[in-house]
N, C-alpha and C. Protein backbone atom coordinates (compact mmCIF):
# COMPACT_ATOMS: atom_id res chain seq x y z
N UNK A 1 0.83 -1.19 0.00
CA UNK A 1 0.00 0.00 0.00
C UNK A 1 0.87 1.26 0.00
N UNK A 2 1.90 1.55 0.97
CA UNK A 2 2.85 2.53 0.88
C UNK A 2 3.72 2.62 -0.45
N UNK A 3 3.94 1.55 -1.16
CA UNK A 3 4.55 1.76 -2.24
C UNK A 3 3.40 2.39 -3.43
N UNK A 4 1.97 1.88 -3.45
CA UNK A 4 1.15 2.68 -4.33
C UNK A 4 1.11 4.53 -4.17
N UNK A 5 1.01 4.35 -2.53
CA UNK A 5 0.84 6.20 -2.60
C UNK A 5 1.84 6.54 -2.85
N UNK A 6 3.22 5.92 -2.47
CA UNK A 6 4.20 6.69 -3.08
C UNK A 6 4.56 6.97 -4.46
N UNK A 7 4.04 5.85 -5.39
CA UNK A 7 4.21 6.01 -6.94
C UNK A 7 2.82 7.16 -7.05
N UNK A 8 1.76 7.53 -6.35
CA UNK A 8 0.81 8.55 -6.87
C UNK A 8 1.26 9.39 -6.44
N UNK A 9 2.40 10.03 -5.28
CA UNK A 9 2.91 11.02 -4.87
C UNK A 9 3.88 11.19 -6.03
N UNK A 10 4.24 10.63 -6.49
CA UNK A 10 5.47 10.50 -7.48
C UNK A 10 5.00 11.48 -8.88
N UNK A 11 3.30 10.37 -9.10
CA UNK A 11 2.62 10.93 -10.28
C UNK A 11 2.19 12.34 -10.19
N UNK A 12 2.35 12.93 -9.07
CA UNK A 12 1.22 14.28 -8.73
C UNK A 12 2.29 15.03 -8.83
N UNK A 13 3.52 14.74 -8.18
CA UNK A 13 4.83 15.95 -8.57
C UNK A 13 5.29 16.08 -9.92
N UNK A 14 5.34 14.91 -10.76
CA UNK A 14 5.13 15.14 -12.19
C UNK A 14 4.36 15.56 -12.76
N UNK A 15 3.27 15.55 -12.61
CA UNK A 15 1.71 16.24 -13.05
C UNK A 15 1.81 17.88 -12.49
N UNK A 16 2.24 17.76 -11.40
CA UNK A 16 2.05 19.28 -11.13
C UNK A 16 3.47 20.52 -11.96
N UNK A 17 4.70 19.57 -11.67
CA UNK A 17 5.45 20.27 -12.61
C UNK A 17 5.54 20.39 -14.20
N UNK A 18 4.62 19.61 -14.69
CA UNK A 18 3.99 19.46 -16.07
C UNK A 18 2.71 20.78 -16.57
N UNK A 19 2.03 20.70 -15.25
CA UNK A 19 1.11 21.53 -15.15
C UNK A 19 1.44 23.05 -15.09
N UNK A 20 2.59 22.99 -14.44
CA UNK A 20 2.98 24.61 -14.08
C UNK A 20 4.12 25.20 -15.13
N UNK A 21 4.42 24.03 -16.13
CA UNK A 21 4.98 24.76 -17.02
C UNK A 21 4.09 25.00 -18.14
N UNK A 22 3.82 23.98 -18.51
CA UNK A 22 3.31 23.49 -20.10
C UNK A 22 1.50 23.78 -19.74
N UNK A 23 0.93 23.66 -18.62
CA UNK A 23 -0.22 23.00 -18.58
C UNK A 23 -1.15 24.60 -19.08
N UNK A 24 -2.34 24.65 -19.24
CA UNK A 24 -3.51 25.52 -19.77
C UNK A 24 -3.49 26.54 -18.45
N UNK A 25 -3.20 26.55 -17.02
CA UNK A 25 -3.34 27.26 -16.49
C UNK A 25 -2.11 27.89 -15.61
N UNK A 26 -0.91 27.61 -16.25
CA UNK A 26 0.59 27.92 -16.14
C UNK A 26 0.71 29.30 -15.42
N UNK A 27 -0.35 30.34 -16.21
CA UNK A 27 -0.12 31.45 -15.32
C UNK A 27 -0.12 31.84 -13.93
N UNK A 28 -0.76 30.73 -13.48
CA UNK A 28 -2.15 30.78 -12.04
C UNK A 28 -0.78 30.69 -11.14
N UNK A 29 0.19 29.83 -11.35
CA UNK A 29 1.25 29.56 -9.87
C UNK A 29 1.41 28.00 -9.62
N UNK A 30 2.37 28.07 -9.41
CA UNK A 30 2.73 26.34 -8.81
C UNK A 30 2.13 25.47 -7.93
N UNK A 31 0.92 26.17 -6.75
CA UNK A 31 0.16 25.49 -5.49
C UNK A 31 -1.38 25.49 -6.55
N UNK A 32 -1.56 26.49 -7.39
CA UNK A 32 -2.94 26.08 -7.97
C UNK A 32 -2.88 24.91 -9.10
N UNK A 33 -1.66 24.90 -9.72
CA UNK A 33 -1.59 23.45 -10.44
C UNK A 33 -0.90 22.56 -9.60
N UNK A 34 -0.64 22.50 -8.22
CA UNK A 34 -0.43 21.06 -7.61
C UNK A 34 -1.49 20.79 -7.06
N UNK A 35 -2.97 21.98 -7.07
CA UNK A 35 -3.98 21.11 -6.38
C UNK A 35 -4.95 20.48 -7.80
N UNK A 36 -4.34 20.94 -8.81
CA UNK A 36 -5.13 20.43 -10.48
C UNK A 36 -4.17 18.74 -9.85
N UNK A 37 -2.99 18.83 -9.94
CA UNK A 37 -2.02 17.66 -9.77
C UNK A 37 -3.18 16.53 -8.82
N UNK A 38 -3.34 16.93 -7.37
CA UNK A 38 -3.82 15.87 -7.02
C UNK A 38 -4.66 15.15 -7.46
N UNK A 39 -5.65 16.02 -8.03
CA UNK A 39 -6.60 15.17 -8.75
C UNK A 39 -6.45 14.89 -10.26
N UNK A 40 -5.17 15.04 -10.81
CA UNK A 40 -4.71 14.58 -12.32
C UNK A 40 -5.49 13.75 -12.74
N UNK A 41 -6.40 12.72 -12.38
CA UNK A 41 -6.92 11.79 -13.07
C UNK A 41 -8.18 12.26 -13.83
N UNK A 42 -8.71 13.28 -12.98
CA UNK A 42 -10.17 13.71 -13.40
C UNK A 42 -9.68 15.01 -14.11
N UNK A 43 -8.56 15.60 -14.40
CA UNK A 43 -7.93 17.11 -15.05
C UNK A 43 -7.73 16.21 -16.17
N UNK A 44 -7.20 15.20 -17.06
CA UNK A 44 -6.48 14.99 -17.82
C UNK A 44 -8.01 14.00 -18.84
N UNK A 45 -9.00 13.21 -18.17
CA UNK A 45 -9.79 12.94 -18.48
C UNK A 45 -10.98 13.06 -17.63
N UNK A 46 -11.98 14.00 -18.29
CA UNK A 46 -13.20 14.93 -17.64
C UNK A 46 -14.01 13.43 -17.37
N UNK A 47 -14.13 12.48 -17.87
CA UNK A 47 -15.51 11.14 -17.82
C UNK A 47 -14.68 11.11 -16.28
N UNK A 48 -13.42 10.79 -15.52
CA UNK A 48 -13.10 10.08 -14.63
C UNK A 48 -13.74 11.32 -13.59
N UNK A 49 -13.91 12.35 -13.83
CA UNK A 49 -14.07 13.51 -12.58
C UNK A 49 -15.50 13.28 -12.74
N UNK A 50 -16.39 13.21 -13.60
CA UNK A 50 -17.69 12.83 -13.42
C UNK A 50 -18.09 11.57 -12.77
N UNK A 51 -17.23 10.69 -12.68
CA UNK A 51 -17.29 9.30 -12.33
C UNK A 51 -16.79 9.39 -10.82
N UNK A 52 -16.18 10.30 -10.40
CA UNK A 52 -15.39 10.68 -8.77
C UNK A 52 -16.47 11.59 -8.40
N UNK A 53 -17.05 12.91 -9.06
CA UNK A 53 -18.17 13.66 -8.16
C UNK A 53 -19.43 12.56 -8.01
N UNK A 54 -19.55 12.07 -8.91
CA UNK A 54 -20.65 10.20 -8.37
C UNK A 54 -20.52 10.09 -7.16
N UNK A 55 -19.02 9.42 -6.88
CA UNK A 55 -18.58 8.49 -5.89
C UNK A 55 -18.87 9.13 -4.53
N UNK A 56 -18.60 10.90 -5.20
CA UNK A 56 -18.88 11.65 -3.69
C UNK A 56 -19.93 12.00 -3.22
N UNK A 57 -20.99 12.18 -4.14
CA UNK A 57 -22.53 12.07 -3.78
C UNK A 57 -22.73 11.04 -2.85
N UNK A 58 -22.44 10.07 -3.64
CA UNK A 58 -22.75 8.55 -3.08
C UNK A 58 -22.36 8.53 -1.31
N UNK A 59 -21.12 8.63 -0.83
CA UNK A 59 -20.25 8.67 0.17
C UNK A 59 -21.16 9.92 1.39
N UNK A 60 -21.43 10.64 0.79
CA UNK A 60 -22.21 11.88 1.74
C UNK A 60 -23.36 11.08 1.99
N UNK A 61 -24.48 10.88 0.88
CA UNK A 61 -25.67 10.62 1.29
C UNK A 61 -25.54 9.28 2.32
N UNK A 62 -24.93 8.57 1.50
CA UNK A 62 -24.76 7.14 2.60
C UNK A 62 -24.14 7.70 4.09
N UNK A 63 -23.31 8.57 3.96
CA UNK A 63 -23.25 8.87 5.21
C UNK A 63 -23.83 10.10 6.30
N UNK A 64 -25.18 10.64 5.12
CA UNK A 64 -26.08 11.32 6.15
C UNK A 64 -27.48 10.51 6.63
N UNK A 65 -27.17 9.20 6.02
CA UNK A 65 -28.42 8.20 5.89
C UNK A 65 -28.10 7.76 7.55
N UNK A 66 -26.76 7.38 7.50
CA UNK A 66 -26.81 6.50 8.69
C UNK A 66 -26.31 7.14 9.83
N UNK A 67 -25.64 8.91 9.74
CA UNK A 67 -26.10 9.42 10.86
C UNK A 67 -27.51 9.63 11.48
N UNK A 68 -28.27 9.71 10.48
CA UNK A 68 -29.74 10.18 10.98
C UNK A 68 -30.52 8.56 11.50
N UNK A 69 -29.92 7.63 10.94
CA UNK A 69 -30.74 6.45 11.91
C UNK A 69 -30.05 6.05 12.91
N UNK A 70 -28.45 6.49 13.13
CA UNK A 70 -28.30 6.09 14.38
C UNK A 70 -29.07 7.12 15.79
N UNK A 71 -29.40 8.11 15.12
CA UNK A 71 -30.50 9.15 16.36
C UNK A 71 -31.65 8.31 16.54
């Protein structure tokens, strides 16, 4: 498991220094394309960020479902 986040820590410092030279919003500064970086997967292909704001709907409601029945 530590070796996966470390190869996505790996991917996000490449992504972000990719981003802050070359990338569409180069002007913005190096901390606004390392936070494009973290989420590189859904910046580089828009279907995967539609497929992650899903996941996060999903994750809230399920977890305002079962605060309100544990009251």
């Amino acid at each position: 498991m530590r070796y996966l986040i470390g190869m996505y820590g790996v991917t996000v410092l490449i992504a972000a220094i990719c981003f802050d030279i070359w990338g569409r919003y180069a002007y913005k500064g190096f901390f606004y394309n390392l936070g494009q970086a973290l989420v590189w997967p859904a910046v580089m292909f828009p279907s995967v960020g539609k497929l992650l704001s899903g996941v996060i709907w999903i994750v809230v409601i399920l977890g305002i479902l079962i605060l309100v029945r544990r009251r």
